[in-house]
Protein backbone atom coordinates (compact mmCIF):
# COMPACT_ATOMS: atom_id res chain seq x y z
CA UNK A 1 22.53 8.69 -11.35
CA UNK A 2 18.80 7.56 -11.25
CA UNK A 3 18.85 7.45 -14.80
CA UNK A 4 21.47 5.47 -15.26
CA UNK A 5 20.24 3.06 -12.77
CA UNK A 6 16.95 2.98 -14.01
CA UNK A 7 18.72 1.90 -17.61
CA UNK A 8 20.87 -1.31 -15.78
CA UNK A 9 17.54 -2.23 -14.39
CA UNK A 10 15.56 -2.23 -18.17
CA UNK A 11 18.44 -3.85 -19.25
CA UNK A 12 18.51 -6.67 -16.65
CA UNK A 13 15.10 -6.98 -17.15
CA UNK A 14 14.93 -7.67 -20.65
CA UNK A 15 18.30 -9.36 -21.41
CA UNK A 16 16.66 -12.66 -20.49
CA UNK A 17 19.50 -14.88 -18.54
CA UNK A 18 23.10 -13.95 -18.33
CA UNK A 19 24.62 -15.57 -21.03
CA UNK A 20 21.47 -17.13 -22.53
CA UNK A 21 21.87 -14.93 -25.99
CA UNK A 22 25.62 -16.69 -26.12
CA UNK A 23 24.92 -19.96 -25.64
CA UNK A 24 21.89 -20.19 -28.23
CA UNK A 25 24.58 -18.70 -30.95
CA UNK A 26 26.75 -21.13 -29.90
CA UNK A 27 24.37 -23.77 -30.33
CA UNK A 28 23.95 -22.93 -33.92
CA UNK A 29 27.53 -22.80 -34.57
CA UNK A 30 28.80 -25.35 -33.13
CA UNK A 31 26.15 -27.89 -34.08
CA UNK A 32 28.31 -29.63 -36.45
CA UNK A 33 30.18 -31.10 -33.02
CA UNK A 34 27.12 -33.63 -32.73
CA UNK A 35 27.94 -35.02 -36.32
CA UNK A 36 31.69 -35.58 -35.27
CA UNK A 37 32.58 -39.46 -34.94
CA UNK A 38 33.34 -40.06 -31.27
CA UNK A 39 31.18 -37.13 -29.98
CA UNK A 40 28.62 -39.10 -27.48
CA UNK A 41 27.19 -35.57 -26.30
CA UNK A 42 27.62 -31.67 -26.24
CA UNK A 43 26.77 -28.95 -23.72
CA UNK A 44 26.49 -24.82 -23.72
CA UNK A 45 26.63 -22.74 -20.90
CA UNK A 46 27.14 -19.16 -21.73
CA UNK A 47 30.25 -19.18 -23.41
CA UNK A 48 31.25 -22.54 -22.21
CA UNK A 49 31.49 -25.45 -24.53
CA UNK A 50 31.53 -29.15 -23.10
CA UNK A 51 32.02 -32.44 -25.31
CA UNK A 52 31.65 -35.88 -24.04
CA UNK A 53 34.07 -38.37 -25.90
CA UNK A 54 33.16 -41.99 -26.46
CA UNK A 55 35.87 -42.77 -28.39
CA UNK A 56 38.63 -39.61 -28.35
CA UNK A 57 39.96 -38.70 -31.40
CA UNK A 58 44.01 -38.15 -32.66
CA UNK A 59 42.56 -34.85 -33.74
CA UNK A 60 41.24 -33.58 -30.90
CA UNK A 61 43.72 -30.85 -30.50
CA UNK A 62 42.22 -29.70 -33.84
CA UNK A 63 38.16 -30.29 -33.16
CA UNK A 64 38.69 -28.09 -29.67
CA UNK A 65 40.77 -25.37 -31.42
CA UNK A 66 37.97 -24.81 -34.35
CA UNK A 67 35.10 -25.11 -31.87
CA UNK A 68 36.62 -22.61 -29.87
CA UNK A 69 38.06 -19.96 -32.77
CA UNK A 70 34.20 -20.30 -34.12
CA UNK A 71 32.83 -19.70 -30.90
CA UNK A 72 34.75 -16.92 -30.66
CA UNK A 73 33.84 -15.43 -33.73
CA UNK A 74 29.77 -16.12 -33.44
CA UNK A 75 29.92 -14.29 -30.17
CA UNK A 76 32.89 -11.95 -30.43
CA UNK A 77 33.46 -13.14 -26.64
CA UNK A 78 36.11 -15.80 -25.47
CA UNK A 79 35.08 -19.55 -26.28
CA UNK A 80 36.12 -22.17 -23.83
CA UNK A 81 35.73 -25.54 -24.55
CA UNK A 82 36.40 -28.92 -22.64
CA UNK A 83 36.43 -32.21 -23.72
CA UNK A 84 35.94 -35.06 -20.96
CA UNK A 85 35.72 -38.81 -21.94
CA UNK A 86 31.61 -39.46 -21.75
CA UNK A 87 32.37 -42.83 -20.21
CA UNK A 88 33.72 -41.10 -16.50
CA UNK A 89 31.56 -37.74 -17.34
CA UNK A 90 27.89 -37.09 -17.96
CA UNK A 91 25.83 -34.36 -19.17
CA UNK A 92 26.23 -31.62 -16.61
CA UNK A 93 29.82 -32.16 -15.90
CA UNK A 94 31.83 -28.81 -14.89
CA UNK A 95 35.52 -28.03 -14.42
CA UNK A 96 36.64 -29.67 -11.35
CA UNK A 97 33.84 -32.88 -11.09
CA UNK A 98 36.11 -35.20 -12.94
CA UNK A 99 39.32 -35.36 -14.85
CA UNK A 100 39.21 -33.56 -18.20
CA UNK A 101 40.79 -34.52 -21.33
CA UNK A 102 41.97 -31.09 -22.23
CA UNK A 103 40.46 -27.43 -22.90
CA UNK A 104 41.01 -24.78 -25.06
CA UNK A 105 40.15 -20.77 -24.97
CA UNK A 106 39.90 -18.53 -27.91
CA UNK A 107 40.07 -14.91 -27.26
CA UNK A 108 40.50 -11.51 -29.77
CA UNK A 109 39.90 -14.17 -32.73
CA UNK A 110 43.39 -16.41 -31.42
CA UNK A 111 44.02 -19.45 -29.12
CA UNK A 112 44.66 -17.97 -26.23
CA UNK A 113 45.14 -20.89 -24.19
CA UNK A 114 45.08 -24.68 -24.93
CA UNK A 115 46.03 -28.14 -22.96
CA UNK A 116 45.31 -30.67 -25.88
CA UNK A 117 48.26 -31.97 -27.84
C-alpha cells in the first residue's frame, strides 16, 4: 500500500498540471482553427476546445466535428469543443456564462455527441 501511494505521489508530482500535456497537443493540432475565416479567437483547457465566432460559418457543423475527431485522435481522450459568437463571449468564456452556438464531443475516434446543424 505505501508503495503504491508513494508512486500516485511521484506521479502527481511530475505530471505538471492536470490536463496541461492535453491541451499543449491540442494546441498543435488544432492550430489550423486560427487560420479559419470567421474564427476571432481559440481557447484550450485540458481537453476542452473553445472558438469565438465573428462571423459564424454555414459549415460550422463541419469545422466543430473535425476539430473535435482530431482532438480526439492527438490525445486518444474525448475532444469537446464549443463555439460561442466572440461578439457576446470573450476569451475565458465557459459552459454556462453565455449562450453557446453549439458543441460537439468526439469519443473512441466517433461523434459522440453534437448540437450544431
Amino acid at each position: 500500500m505505501r508503495v503504491a501511494m508513494a508512486v500516485l505521489l511521484l506521479v502527481s508530482l511530475f505530471a505538471g498540471p492536470a490536463g496541461a500535456m492535453e491541451a499543449d497537443v491540442l494546441k498543435k493540432e488544432l492550430a489550423y482553427l486560427h487560420s479559419i475565416e470567421g474564427v476571432k479567437w481559440v481557447e484550450f483547457d485540458r481537453n476542452w476546445v473553445y472558438i469565438g465566432w465573428a462571423q459564424v460559418p454555414p459549415d460550422i457543423a463541419m469545422i466543430n466535428n473535425a476539430a473535435a475527431m482530431a482532438g480526439n485522435r492527438a490525445i486518444n481522450f474525448g475532444t469537446h469543443v464549443w463555439s460561442v459568437e466572440a461578439s457576446s463571449a470573450k476569451p475565458g468564456w465557459r459552459p454556462g456564462d453565455t449562450p453557446h452556438i453549439c458543441n460537439t464531443t468526439a469519443r473512441k475516434g466517433k461523434i459522440e455527441s453534437s448540437t450544431c446543424r
